[in-house]
N, C-alpha and C. Protein backbone atom coordinates (compact mmCIF):
# COMPACT_ATOMS: atom_id res chain seq x y z
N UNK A 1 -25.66 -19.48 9.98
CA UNK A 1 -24.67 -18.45 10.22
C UNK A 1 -25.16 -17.58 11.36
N UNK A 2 -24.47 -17.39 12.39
CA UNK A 2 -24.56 -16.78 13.34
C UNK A 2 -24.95 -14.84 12.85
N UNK A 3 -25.19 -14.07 13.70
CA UNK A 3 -25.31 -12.43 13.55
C UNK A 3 -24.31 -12.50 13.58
N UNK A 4 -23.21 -12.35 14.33
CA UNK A 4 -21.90 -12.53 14.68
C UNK A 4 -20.81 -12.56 13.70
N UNK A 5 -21.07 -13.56 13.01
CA UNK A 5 -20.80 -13.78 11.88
C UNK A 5 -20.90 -13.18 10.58
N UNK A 6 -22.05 -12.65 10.45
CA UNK A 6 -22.05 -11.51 9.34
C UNK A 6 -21.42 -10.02 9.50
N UNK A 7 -20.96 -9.79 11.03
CA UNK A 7 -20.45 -8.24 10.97
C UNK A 7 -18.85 -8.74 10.61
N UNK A 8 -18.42 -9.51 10.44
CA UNK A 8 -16.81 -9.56 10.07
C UNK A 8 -16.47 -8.96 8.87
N UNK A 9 -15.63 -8.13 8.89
CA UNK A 9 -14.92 -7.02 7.50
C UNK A 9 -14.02 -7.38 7.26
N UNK A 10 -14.30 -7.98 5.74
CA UNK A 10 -13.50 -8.65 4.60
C UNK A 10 -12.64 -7.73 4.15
N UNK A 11 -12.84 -6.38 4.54
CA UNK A 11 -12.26 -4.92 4.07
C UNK A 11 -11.19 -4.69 4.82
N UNK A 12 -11.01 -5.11 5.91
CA UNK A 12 -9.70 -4.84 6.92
C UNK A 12 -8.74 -5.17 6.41
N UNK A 13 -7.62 -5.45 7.17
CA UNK A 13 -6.39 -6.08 6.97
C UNK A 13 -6.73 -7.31 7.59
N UNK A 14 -7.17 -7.67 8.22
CA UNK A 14 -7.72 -8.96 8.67
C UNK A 14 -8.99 -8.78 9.30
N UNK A 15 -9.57 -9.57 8.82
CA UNK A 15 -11.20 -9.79 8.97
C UNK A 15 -11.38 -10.55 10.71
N UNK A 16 -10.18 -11.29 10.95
CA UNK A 16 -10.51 -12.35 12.16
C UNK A 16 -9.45 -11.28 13.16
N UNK A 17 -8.66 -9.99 13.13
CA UNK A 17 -8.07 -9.61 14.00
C UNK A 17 -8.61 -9.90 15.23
N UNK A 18 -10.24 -9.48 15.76
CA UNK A 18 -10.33 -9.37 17.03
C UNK A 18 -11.88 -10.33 16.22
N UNK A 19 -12.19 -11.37 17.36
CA UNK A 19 -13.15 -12.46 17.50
C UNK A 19 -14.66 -11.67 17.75
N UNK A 20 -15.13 -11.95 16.44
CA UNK A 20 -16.38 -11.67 16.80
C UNK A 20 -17.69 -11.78 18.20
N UNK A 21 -18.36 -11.23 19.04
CA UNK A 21 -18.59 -11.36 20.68
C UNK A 21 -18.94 -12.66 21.08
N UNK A 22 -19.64 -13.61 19.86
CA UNK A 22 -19.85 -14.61 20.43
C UNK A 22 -18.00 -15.75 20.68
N UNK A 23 -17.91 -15.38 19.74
CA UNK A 23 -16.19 -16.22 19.64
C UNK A 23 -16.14 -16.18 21.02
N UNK A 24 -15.58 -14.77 21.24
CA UNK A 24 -14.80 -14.48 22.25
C UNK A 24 -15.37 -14.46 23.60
N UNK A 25 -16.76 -14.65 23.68
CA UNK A 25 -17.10 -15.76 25.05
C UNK A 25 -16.87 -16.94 24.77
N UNK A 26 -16.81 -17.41 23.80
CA UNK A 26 -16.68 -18.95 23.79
C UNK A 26 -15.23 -19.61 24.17
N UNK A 27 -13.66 -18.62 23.56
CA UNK A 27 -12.36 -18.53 24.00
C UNK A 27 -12.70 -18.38 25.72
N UNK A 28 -13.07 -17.30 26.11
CA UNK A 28 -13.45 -16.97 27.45
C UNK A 28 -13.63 -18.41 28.56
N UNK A 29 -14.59 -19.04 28.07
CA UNK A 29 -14.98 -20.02 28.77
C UNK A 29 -14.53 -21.07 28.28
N UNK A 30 -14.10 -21.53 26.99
CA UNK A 30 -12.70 -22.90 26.68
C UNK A 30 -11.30 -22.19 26.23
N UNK A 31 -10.71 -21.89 26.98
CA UNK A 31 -9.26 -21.48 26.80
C UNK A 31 -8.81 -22.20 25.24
N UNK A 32 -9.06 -23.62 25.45
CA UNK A 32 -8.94 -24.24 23.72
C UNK A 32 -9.30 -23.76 22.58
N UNK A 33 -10.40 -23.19 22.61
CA UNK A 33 -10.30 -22.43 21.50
C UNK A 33 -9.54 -21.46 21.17
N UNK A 34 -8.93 -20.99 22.25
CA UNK A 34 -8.09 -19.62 22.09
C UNK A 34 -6.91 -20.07 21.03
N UNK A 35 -6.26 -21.05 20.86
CA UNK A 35 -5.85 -21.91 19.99
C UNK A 35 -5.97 -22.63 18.88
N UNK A 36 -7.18 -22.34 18.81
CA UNK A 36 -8.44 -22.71 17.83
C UNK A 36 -8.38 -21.52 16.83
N UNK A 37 -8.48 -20.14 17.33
CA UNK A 37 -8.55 -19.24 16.97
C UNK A 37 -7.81 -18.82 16.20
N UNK A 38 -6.30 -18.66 17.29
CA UNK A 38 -5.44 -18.43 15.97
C UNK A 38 -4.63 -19.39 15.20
N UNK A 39 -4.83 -20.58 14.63
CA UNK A 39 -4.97 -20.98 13.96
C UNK A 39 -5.59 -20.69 12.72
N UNK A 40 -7.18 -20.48 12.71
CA UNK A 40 -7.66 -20.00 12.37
C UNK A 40 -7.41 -18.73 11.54
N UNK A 41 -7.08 -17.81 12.62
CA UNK A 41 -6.75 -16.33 12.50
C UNK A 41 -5.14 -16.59 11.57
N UNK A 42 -4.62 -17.57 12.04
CA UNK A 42 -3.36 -17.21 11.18
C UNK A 42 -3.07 -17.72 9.80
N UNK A 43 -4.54 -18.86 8.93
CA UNK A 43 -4.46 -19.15 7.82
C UNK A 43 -5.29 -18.26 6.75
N UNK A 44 -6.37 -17.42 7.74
CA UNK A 44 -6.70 -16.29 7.12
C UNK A 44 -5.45 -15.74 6.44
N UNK A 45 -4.75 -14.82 7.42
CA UNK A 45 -3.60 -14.07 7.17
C UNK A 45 -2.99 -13.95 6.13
N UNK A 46 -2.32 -15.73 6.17
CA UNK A 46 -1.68 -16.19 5.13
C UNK A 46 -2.05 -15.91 4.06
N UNK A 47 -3.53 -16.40 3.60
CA UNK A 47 -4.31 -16.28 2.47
C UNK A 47 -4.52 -14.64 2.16
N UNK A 48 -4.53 -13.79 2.81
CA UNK A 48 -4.44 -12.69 2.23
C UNK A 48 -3.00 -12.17 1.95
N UNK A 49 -2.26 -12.60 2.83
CA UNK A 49 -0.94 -11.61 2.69
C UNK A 49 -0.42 -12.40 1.30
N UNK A 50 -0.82 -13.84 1.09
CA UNK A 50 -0.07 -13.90 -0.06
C UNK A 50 -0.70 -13.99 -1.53
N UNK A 51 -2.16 -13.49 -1.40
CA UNK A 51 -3.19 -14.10 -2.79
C UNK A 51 -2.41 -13.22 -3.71
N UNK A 52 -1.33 -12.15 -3.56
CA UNK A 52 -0.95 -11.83 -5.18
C UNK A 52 0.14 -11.90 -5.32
N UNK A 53 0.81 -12.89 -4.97
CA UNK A 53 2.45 -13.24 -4.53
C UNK A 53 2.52 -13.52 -6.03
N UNK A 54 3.61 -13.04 -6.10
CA UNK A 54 4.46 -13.35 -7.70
C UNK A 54 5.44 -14.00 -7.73
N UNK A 55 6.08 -14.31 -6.42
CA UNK A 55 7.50 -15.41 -5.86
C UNK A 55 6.44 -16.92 -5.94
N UNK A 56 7.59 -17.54 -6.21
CA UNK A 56 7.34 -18.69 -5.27
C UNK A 56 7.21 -19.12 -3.95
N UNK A 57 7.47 -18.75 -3.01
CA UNK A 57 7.77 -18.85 -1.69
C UNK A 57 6.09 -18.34 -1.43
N UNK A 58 5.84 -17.05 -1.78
CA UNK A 58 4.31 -16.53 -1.50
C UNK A 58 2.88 -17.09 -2.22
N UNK A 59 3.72 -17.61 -3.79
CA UNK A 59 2.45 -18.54 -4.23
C UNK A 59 1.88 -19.80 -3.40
N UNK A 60 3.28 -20.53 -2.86
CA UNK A 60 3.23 -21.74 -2.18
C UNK A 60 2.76 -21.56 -1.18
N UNK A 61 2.25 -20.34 -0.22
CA UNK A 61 2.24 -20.05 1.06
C UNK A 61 0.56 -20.00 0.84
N UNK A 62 -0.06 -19.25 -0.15
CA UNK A 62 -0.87 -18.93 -0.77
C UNK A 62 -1.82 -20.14 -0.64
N UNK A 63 -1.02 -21.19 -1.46
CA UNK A 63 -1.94 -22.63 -2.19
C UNK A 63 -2.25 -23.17 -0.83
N UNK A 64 -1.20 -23.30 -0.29
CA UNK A 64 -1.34 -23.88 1.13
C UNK A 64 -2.40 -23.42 1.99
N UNK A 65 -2.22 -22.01 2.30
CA UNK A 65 -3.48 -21.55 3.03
C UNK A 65 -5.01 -21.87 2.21
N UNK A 66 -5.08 -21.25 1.01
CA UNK A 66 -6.65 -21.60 -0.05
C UNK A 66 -6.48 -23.32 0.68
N UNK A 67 -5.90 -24.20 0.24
CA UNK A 67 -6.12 -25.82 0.23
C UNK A 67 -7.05 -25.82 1.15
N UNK A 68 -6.10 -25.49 2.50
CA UNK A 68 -6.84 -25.75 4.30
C UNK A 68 -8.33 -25.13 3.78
N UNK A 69 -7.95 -23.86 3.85
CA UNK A 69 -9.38 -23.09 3.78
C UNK A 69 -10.23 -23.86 2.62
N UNK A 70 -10.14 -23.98 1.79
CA UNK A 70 -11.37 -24.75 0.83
C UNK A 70 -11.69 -26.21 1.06
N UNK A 71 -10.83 -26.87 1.34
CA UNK A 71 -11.01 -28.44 1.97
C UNK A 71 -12.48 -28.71 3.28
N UNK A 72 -12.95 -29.41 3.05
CA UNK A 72 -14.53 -30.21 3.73
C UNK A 72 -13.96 -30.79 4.32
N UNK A 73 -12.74 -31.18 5.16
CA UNK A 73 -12.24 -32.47 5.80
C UNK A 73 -12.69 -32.76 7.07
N UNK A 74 -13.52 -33.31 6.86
CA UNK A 74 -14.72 -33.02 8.46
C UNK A 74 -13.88 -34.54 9.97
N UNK A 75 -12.76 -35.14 9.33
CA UNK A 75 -11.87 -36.31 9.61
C UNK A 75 -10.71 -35.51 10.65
N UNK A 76 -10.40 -34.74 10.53
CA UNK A 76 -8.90 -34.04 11.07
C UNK A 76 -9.47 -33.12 11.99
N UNK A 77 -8.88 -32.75 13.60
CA UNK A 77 -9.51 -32.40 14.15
C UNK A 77 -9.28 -30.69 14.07
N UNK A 78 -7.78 -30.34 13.24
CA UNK A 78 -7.45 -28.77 13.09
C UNK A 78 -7.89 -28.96 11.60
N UNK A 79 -8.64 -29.37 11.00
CA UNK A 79 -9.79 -28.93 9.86
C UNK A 79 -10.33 -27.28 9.84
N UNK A 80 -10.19 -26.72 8.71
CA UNK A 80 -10.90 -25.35 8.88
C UNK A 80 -12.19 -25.47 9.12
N UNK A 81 -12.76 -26.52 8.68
CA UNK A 81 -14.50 -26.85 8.77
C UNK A 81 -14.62 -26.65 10.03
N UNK A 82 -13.80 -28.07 11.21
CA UNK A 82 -13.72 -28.18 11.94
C UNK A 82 -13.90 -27.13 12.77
N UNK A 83 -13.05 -26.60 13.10
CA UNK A 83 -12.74 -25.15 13.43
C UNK A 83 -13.14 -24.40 13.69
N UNK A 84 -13.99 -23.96 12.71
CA UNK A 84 -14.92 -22.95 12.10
C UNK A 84 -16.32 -23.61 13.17
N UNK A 85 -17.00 -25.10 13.00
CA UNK A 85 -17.88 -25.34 13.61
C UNK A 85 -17.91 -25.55 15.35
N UNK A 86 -16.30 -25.36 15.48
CA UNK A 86 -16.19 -25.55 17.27
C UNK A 86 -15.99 -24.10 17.60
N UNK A 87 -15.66 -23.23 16.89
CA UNK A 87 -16.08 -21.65 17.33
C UNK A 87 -17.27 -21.29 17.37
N UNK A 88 -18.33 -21.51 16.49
CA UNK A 88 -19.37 -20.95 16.36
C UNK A 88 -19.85 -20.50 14.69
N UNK A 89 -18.69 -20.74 14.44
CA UNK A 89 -18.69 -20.07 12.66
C UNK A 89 -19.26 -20.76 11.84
N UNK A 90 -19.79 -19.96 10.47
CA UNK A 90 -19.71 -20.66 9.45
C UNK A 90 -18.89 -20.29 8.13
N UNK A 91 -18.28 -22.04 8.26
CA UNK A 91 -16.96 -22.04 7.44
C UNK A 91 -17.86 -21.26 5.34
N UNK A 92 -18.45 -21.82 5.21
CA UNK A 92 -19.19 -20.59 3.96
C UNK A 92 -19.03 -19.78 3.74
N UNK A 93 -19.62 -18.95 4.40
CA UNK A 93 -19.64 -17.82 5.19
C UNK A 93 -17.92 -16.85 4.93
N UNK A 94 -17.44 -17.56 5.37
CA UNK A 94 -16.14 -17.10 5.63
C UNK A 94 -15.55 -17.30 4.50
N UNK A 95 -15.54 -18.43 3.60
CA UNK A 95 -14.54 -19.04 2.14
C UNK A 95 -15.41 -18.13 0.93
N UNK A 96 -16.56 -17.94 1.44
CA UNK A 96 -17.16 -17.17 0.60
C UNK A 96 -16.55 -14.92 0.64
N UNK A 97 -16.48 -14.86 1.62
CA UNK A 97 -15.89 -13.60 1.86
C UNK A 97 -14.46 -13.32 1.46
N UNK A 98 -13.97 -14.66 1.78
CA UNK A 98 -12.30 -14.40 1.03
C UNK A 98 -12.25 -14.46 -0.39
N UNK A 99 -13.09 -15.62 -1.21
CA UNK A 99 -13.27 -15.69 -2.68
C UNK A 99 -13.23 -14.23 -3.01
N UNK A 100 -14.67 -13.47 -2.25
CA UNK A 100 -14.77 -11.96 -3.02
C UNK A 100 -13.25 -11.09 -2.67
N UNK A 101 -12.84 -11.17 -1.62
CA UNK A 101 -12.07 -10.38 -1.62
C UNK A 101 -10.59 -10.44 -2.10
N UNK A 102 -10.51 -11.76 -2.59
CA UNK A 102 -9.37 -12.01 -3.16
C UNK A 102 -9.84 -11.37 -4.93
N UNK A 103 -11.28 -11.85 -5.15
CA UNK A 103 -11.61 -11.40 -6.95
C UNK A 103 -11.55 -9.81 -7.01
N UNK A 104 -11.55 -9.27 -5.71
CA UNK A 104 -11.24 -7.85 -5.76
C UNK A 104 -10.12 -7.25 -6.08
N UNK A 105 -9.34 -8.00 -5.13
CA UNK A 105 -7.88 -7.65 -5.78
C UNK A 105 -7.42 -8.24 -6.74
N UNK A 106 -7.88 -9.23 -7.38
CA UNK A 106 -6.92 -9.51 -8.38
C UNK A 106 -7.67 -8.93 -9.70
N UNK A 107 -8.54 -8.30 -9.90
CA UNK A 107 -9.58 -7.98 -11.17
C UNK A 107 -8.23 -6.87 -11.86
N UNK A 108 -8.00 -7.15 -13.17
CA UNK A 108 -6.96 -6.45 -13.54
C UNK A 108 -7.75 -4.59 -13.80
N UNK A 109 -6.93 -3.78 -13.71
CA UNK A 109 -7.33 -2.50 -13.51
C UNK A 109 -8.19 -1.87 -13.90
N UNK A 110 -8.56 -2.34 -15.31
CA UNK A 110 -9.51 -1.52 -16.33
C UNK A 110 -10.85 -2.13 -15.82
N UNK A 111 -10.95 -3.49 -15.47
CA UNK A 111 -12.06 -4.49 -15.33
C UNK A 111 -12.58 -3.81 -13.67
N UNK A 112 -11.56 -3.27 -13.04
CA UNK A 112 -12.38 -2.49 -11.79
C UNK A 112 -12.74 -1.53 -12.31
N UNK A 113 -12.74 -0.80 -12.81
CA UNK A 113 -12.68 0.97 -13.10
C UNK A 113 -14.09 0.71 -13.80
N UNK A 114 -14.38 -0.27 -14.12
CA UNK A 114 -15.77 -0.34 -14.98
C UNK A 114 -16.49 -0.90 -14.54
N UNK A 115 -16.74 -1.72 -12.81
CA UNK A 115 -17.35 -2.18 -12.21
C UNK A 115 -17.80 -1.27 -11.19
């Protein structure tokens, strides 16, 4: 895992808004990744805007984003693994930060108040 990599805030509204410094020389100098990125940046999103969806439409949006994001599919070249290892990232790293911050929000009320 990169330094780089550990200053990203799971606490924001989005953790990937703006590319951590190494990313964003790396976009800099392959325009492809810039595409890379938000991709990236936009299954984050997903996965947060919908981890407490109570519709269908937001659960499904939900499963979809977790799938990508938890899947090893080291075969497909828009793989989150993938992805993650042609930016600079580590995909861990990152599935591990959303786990917590999704168990944050969903911990029912009393079970925070006592943590």
């Amino acid at each position: 895992m990169s330094e780089d990599t550990r200053m990203m805030d799971f606490g924001a509204p989005s953790p990937l808004a703006v590319p951590p410094p190494e990313v964003a020389e790396r976009i800099r100098k392959q325009p492809e990744c810039h595409l890379l990125w938000a991709v990236l940046e936009n299954s984050v999103e997903e996965y947060m805007r919908h981890a407490t969806a109570t519709g269908r439409r937001g659960k499904r949006l939900f499963r979809e984003a977790e799938e990508w994001i938890m899947q090893d599919d080291l075969t497909w070249l828009c793989s989150f693994v993938n992805i993650c290892h042609v930016l600079g990232l580590n995909p861990d790293y990152l599935r591990t930060g959303l786990r917590r911050w999704r168990e944050a929000r969903t911990l029912p009320t009393p079970l925070k108040e006592a943590a």
